[in-house]
N, C-alpha and C. Protein backbone atom coordinates (compact mmCIF):
# COMPACT_ATOMS: atom_id res chain seq x y z
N UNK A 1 12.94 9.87 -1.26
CA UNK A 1 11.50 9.72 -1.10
C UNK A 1 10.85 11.08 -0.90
N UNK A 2 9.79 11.23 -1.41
CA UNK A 2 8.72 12.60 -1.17
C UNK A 2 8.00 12.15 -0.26
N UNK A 3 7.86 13.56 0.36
CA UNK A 3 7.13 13.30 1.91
C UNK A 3 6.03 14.11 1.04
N UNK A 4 4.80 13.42 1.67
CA UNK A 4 3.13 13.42 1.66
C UNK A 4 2.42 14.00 2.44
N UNK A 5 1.40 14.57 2.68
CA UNK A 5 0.58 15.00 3.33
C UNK A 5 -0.97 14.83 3.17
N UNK A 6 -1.57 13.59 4.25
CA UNK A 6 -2.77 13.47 4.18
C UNK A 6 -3.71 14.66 5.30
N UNK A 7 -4.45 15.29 4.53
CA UNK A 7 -5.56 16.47 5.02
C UNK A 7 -6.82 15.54 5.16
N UNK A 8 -7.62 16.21 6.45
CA UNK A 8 -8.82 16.00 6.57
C UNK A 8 -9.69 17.02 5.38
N UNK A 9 -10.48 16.22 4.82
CA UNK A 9 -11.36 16.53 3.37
C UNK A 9 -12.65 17.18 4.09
N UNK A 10 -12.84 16.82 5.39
CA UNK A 10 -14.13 17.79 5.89
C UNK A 10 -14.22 17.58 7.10
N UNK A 11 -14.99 18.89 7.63
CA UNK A 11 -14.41 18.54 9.34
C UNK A 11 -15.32 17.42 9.88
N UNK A 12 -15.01 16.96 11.13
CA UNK A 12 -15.69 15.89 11.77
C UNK A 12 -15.05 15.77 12.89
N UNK A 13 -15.51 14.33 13.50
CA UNK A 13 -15.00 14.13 14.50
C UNK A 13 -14.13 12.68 13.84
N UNK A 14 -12.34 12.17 14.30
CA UNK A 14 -12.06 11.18 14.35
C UNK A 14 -12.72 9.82 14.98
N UNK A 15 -13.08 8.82 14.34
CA UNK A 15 -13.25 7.93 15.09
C UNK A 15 -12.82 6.56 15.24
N UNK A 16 -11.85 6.51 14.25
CA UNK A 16 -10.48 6.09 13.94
C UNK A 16 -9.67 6.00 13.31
N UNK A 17 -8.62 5.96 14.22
CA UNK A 17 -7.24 5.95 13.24
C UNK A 17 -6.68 4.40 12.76
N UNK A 18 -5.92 4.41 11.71
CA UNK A 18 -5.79 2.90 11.19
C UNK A 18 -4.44 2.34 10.86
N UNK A 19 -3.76 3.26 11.42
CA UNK A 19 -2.39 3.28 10.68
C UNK A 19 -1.74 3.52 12.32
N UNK A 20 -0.25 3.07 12.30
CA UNK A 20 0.68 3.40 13.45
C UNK A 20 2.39 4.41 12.11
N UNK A 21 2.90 4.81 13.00
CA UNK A 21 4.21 5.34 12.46
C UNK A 21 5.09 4.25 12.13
N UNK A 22 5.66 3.99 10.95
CA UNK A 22 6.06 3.14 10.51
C UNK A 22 5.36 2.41 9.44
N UNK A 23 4.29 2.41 9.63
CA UNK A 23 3.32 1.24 8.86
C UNK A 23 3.08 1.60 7.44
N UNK A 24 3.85 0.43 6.62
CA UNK A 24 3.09 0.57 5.12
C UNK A 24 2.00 0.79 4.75
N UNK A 25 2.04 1.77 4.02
CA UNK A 25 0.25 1.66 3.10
C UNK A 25 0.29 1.96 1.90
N UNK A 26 -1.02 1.32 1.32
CA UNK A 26 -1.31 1.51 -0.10
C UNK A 26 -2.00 2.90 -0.70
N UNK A 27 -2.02 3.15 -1.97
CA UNK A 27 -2.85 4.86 -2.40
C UNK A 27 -3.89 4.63 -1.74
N UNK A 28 -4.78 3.54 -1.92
CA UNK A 28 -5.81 3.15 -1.14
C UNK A 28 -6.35 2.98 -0.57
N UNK A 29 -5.46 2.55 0.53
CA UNK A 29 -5.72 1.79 1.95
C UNK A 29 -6.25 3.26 2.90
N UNK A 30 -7.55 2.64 3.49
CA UNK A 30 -7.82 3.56 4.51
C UNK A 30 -6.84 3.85 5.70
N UNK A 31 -6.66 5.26 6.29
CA UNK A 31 -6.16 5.37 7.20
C UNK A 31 -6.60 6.02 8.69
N UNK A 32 -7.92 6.24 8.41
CA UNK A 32 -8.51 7.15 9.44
C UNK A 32 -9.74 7.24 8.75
N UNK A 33 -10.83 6.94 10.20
CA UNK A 33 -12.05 7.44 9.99
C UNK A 33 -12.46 8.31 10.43
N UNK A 34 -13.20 9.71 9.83
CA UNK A 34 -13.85 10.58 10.30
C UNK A 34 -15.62 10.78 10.15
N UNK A 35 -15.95 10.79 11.37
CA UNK A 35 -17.63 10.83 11.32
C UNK A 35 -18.07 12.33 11.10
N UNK A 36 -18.92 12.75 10.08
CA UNK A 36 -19.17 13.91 9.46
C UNK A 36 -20.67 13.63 9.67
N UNK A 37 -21.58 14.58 10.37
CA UNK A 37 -22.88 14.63 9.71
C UNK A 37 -23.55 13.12 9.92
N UNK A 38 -23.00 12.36 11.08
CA UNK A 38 -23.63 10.93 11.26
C UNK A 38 -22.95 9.94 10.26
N UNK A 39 -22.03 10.29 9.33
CA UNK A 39 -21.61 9.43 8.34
C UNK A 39 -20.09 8.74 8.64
N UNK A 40 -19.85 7.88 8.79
CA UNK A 40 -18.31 7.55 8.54
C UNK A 40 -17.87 7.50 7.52
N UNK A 41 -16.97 8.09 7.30
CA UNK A 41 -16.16 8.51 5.90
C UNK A 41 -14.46 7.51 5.84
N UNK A 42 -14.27 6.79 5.15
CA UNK A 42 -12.67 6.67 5.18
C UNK A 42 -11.46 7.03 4.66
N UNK A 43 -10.79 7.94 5.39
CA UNK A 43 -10.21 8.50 4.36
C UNK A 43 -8.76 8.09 3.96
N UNK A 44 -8.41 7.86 2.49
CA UNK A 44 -7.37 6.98 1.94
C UNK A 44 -5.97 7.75 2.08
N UNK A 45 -5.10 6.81 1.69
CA UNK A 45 -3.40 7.59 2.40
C UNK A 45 -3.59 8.56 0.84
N UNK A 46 -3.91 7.99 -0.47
CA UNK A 46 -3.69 8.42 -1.59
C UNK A 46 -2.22 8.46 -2.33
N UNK A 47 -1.46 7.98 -1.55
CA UNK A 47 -0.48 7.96 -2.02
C UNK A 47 0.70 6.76 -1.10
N UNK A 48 1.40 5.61 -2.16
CA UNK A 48 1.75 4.56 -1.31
C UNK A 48 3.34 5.03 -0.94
N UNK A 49 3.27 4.57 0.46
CA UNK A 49 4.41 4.56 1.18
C UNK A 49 4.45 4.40 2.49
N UNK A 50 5.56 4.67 3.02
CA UNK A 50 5.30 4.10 5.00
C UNK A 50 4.94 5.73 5.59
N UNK A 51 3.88 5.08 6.84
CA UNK A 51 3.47 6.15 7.79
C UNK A 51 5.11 6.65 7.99
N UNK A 52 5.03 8.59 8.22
CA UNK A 52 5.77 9.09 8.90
C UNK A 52 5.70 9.80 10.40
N UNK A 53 4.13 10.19 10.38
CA UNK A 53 3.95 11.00 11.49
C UNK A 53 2.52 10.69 11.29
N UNK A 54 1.87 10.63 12.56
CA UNK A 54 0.68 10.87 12.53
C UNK A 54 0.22 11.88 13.49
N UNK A 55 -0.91 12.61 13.88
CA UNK A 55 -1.00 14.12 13.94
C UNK A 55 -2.40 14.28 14.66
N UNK A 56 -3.12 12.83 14.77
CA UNK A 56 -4.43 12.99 15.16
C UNK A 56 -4.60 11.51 16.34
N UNK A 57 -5.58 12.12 16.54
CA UNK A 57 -5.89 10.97 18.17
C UNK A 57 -7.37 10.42 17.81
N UNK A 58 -8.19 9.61 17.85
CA UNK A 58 -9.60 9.16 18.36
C UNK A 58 -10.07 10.03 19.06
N UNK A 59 -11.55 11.20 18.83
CA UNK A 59 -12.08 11.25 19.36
C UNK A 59 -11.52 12.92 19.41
N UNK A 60 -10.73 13.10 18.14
CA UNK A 60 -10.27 14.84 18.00
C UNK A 60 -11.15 14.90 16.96
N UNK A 61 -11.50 16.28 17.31
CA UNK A 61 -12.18 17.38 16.24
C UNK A 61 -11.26 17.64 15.20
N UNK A 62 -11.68 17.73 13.68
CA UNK A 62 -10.67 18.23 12.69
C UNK A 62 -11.59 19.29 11.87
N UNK A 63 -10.90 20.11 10.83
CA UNK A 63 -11.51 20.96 10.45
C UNK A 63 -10.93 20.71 9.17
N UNK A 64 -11.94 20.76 7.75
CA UNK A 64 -11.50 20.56 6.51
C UNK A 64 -9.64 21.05 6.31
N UNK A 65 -9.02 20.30 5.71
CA UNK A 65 -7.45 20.75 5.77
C UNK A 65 -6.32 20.37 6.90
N UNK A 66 -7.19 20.28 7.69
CA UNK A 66 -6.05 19.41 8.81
C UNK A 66 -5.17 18.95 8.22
N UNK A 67 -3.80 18.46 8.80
CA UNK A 67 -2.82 17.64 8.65
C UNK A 67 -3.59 15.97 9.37
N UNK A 68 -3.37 15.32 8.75
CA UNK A 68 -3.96 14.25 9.53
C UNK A 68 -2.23 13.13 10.07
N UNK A 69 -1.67 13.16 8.37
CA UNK A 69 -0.44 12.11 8.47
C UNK A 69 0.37 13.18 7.80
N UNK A 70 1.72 12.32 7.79
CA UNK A 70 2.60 12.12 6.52
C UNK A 70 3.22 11.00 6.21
N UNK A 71 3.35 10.97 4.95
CA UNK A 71 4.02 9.49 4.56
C UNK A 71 5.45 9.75 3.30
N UNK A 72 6.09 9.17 3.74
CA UNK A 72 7.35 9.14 3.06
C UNK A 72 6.73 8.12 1.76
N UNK A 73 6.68 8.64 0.35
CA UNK A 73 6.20 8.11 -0.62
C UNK A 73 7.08 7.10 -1.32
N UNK A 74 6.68 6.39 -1.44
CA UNK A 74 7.76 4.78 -2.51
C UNK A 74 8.15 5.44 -3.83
């Protein structure tokens, strides 16, 4: 399996996370919300496979590029 790396796409603040370690997801499937500029944004795993690590908390500051996850890819 290829290990993945989901980045925060712009900074914000987390305001949730959607995923636990372990947990399947789809390219799709949201995994974390970040509020930018008053907006909630969701941002997708993009690539399907199970959570490996997650890297962020509710209520952390991120800065475009963060590590947010990784996911061991199907």
């Amino acid at each position: 399996m290829a290990e993945k790396k989901v980045t925060a796409p712009l900074p914000g603040i987390v305001k949730k996370v959607l995923v636990n370690t372990g947990q399947k997801v789809g390219a799709k499937d949201a995994v974390a919300v970040i509020e930018a500029m008053k907006m909630e944004n969701k941002i997708p795993a993009k690539s399907a496979g199970t959570i490996k690590e997650v890297f962020i908390s509710e209520g952390q500051n991120v800065k475009a590029g963060d590590k947010l996850f990784t996911i061991d890819a199907d």
